[in-house]
C-alpha atoms as a PDB file:
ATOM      1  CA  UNK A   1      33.333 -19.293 -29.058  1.00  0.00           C
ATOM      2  CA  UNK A   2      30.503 -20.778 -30.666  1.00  0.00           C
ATOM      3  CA  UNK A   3      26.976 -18.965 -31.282  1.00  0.00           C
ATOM      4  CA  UNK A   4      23.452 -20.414 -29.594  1.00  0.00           C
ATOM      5  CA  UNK A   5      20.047 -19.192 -30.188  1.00  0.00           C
ATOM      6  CA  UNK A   6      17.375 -19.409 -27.123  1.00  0.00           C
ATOM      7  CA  UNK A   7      13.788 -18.844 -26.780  1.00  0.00           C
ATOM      8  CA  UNK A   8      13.105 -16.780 -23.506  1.00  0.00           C
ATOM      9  CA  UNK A   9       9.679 -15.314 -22.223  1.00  0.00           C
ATOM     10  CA  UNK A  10       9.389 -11.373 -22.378  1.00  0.00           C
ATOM     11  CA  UNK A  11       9.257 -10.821 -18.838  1.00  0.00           C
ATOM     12  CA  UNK A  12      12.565 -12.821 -17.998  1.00  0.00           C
ATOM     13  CA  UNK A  13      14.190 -11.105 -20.937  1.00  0.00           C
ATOM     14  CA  UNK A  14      13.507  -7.732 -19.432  1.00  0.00           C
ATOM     15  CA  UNK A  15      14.956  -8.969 -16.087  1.00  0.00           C
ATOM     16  CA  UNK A  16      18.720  -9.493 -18.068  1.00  0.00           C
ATOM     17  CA  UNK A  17      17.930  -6.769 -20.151  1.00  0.00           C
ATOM     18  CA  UNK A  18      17.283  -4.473 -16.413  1.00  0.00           C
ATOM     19  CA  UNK A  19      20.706  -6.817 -14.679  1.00  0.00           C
ATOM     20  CA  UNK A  20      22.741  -6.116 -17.983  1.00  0.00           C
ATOM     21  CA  UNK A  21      22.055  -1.981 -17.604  1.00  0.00           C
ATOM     22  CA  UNK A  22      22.158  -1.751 -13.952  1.00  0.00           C
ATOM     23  CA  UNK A  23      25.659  -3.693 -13.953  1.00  0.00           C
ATOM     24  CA  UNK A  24      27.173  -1.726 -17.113  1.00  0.00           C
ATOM     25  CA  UNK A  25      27.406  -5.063 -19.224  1.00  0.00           C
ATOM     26  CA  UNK A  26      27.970  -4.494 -23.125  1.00  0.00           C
ATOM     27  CA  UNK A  27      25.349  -6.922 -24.431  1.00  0.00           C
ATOM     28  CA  UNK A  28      22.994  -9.447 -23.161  1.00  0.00           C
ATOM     29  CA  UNK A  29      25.510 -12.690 -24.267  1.00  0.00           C
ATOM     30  CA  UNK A  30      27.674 -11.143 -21.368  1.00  0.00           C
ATOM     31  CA  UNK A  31      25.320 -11.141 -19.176  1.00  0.00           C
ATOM     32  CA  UNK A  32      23.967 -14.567 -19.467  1.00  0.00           C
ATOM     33  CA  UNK A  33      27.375 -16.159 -19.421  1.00  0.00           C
ATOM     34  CA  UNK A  34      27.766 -14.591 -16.037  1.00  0.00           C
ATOM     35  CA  UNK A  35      24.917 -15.995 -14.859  1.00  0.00           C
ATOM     36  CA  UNK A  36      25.363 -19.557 -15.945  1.00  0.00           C
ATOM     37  CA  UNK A  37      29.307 -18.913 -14.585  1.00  0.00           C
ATOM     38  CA  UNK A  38      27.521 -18.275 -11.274  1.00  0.00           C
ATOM     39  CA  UNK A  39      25.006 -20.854 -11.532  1.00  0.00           C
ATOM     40  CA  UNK A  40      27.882 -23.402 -12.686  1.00  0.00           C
ATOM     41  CA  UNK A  41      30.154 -22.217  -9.980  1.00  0.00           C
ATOM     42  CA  UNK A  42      26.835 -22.542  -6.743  1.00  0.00           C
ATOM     43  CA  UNK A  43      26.954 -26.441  -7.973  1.00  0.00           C
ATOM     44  CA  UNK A  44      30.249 -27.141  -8.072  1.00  0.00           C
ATOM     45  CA  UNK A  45      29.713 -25.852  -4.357  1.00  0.00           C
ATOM     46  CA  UNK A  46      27.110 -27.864  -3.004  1.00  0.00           C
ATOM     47  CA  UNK A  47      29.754 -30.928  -2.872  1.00  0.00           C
ATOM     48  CA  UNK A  48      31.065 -30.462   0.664  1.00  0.00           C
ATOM     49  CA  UNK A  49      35.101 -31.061  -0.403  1.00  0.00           C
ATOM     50  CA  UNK A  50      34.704 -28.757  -3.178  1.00  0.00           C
ATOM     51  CA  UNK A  51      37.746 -26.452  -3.386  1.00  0.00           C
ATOM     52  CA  UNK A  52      37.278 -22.658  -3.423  1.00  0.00           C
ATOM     53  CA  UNK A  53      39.187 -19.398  -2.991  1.00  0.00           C
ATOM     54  CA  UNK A  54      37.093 -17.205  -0.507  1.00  0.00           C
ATOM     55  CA  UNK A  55      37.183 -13.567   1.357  1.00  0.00           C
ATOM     56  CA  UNK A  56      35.793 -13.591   4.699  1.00  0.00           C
ATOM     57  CA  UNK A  57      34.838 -10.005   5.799  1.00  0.00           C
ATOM     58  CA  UNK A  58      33.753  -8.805   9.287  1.00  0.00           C
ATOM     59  CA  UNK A  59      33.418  -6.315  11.701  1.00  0.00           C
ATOM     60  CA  UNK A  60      33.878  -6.583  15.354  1.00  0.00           C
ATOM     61  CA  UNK A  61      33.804  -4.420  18.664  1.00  0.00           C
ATOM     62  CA  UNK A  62      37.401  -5.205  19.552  1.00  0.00           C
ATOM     63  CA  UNK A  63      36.112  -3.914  23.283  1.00  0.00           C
ATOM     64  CA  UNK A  64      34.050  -7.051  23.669  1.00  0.00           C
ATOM     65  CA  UNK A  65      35.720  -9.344  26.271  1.00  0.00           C
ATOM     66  CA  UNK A  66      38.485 -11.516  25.038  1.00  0.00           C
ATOM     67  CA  UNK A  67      37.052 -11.564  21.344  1.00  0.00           C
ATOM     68  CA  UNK A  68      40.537 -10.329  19.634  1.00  0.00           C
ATOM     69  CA  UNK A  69      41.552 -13.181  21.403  1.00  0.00           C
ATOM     70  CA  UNK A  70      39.372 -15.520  20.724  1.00  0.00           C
ATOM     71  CA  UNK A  71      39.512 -14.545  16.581  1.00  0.00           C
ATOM     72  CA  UNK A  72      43.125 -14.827  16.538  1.00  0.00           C
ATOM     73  CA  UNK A  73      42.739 -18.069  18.532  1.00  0.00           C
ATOM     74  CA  UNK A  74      40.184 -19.235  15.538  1.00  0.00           C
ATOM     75  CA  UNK A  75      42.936 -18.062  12.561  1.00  0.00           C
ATOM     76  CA  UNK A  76      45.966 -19.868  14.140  1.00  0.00           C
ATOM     77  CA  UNK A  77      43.796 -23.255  14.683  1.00  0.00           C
ATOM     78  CA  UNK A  78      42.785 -23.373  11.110  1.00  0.00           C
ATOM     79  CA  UNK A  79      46.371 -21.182   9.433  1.00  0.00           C
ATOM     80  CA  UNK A  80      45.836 -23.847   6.736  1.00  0.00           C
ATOM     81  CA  UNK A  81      42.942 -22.363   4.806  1.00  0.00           C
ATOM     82  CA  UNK A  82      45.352 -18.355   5.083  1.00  0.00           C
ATOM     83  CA  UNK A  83      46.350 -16.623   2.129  1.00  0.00           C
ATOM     84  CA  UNK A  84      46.170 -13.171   3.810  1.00  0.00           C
ATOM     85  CA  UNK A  85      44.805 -11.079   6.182  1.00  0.00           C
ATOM     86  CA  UNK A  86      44.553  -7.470   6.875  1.00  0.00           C
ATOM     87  CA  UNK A  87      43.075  -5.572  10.063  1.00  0.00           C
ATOM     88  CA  UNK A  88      42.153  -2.015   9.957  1.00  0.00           C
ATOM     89  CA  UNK A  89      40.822   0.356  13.125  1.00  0.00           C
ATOM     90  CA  UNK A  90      37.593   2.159  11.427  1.00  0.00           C
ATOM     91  CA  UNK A  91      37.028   4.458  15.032  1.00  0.00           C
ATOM     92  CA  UNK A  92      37.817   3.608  18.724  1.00  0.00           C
ATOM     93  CA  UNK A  93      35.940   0.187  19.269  1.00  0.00           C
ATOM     94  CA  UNK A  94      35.036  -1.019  15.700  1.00  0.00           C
ATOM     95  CA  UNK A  95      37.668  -3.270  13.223  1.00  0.00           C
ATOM     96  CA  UNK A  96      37.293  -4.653  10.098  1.00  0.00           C
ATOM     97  CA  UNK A  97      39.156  -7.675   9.038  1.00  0.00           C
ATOM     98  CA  UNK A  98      39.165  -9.195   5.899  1.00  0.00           C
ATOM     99  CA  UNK A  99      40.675 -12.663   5.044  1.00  0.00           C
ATOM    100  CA  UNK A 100      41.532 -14.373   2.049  1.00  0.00           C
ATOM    101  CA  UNK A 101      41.177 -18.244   1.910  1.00  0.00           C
ATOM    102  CA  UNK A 102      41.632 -21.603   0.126  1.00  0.00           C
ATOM    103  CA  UNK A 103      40.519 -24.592   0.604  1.00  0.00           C
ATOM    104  CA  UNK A 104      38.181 -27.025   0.888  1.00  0.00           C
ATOM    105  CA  UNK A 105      34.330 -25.507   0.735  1.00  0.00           C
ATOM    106  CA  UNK A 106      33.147 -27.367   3.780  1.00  0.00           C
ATOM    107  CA  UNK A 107      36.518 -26.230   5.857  1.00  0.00           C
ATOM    108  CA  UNK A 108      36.241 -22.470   4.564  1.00  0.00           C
ATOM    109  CA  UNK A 109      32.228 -22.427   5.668  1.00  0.00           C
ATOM    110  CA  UNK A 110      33.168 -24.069   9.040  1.00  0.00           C
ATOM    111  CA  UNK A 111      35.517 -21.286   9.674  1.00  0.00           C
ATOM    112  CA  UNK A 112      33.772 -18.759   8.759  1.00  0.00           C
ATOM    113  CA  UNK A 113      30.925 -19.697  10.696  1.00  0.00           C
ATOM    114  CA  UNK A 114      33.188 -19.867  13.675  1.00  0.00           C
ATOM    115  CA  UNK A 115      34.409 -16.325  13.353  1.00  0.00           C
ATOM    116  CA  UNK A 116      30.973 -15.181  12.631  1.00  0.00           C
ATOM    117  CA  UNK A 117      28.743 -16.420  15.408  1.00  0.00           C
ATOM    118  CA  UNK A 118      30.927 -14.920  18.195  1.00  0.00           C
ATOM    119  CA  UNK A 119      29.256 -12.500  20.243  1.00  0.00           C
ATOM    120  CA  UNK A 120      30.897  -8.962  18.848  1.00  0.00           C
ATOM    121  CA  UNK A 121      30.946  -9.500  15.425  1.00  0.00           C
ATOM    122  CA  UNK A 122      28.886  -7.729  13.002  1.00  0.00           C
ATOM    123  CA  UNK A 123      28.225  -7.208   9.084  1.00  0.00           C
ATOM    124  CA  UNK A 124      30.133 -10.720   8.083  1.00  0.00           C
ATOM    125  CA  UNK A 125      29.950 -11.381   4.686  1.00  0.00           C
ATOM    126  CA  UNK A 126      31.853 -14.762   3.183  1.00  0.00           C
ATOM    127  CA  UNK A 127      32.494 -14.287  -0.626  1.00  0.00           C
ATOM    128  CA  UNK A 128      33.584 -18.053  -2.140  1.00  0.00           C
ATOM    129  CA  UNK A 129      34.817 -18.473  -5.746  1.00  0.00           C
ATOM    130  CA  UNK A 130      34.471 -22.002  -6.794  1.00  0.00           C
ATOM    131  CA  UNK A 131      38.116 -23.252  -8.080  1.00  0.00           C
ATOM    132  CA  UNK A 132      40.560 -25.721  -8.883  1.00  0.00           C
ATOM    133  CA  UNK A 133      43.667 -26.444  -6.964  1.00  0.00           C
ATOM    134  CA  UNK A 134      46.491 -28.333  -8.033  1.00  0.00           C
ATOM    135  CA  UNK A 135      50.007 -28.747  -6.687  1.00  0.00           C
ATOM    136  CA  UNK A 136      52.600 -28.064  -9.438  1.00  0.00           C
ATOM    137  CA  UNK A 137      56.279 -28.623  -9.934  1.00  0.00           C
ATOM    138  CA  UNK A 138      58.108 -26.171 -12.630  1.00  0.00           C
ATOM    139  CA  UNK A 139      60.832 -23.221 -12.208  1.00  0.00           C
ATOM    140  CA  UNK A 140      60.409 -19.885 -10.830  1.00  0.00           C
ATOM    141  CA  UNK A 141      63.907 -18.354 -11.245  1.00  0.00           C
ATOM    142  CA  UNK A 142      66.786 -19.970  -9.621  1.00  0.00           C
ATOM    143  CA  UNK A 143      64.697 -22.787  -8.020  1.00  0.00           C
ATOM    144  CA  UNK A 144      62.221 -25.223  -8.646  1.00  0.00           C
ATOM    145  CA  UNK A 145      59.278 -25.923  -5.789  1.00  0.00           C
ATOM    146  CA  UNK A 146      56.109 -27.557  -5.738  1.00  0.00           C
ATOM    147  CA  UNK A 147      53.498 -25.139  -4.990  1.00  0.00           C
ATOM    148  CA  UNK A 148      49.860 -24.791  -5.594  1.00  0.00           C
ATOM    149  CA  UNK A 149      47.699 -23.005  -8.827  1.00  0.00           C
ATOM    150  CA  UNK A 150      44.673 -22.094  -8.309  1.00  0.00           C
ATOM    151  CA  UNK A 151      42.269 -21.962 -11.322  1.00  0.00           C
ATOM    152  CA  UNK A 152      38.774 -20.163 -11.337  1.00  0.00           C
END
């Protein structure tokens, strides 16, 4: 790790100083590496084929007319980008589903946009973790596949 010396202005030291407290960081190097992570992480986003790993998380009246069908419609048509997914009841007309995906940035946002803008869904939230994905070939106990890694 090597050590860097910056000059910042007062008031935008306060601002990591107040981010570094409110979010239980140690010291202020901590906190600044997270931010140029997430800075570092937002442009290796903005190029549309960019590969990610993502949560997509919703809410939706199951009660509205033929929206379960119409979500599970939208997940089988694009089962390439699934990891997981998990569906829970909160009361008698609300669910909340959350998936986990990989892909291809453009792909993931498509998707989720598709899931988000039909009419019964609410409070959708699409979390994407910039990554690299590579197909590898080595042993895992008796066999040996090709499958992917995923690096973030």
């Amino acid at each position: 790790m090597q050590r860097v010396t910056i000059t910042i202005e007062d008031d935008l030291l306060a601002a990591v100083d107040t981010l570094m407290q409110r979010r239980g960081y140690e010291s202020r190097s901590e906190a600044v590496r997270d931010i140029i992570r997430e800075r570092i992480g937002r442009e290796r986003l903005e190029t549309p084929a960019s590969r990610c790993v993502s949560v997509l998380s919703y809410v939706f009246d199951h009660e509205t007319r033929n929206l379960p069908g119409r979500l599970t419609r939208a997940h089988h048509e694009r089962h390439d980008l699934s990891i997981a997914s998990l569906h829970v009841h909160l009361d008698h007309d609300s669910c909340l589903e959350v998936s986990v995906m990989r892909g291809a940035h453009d792909a993931v946002r498509g998707f989720a946009d598709t899931v988000t803008s039909q009419r019964g869904v609410r409070h959708a939230n699409l979390h994407v973790i910039p990554a690299q994905i590579s197909a590898a070939s080595h042993p895992h106990g008796p066999g040996t596949g090709t499958h992917e890694h995923v690096e973030v």
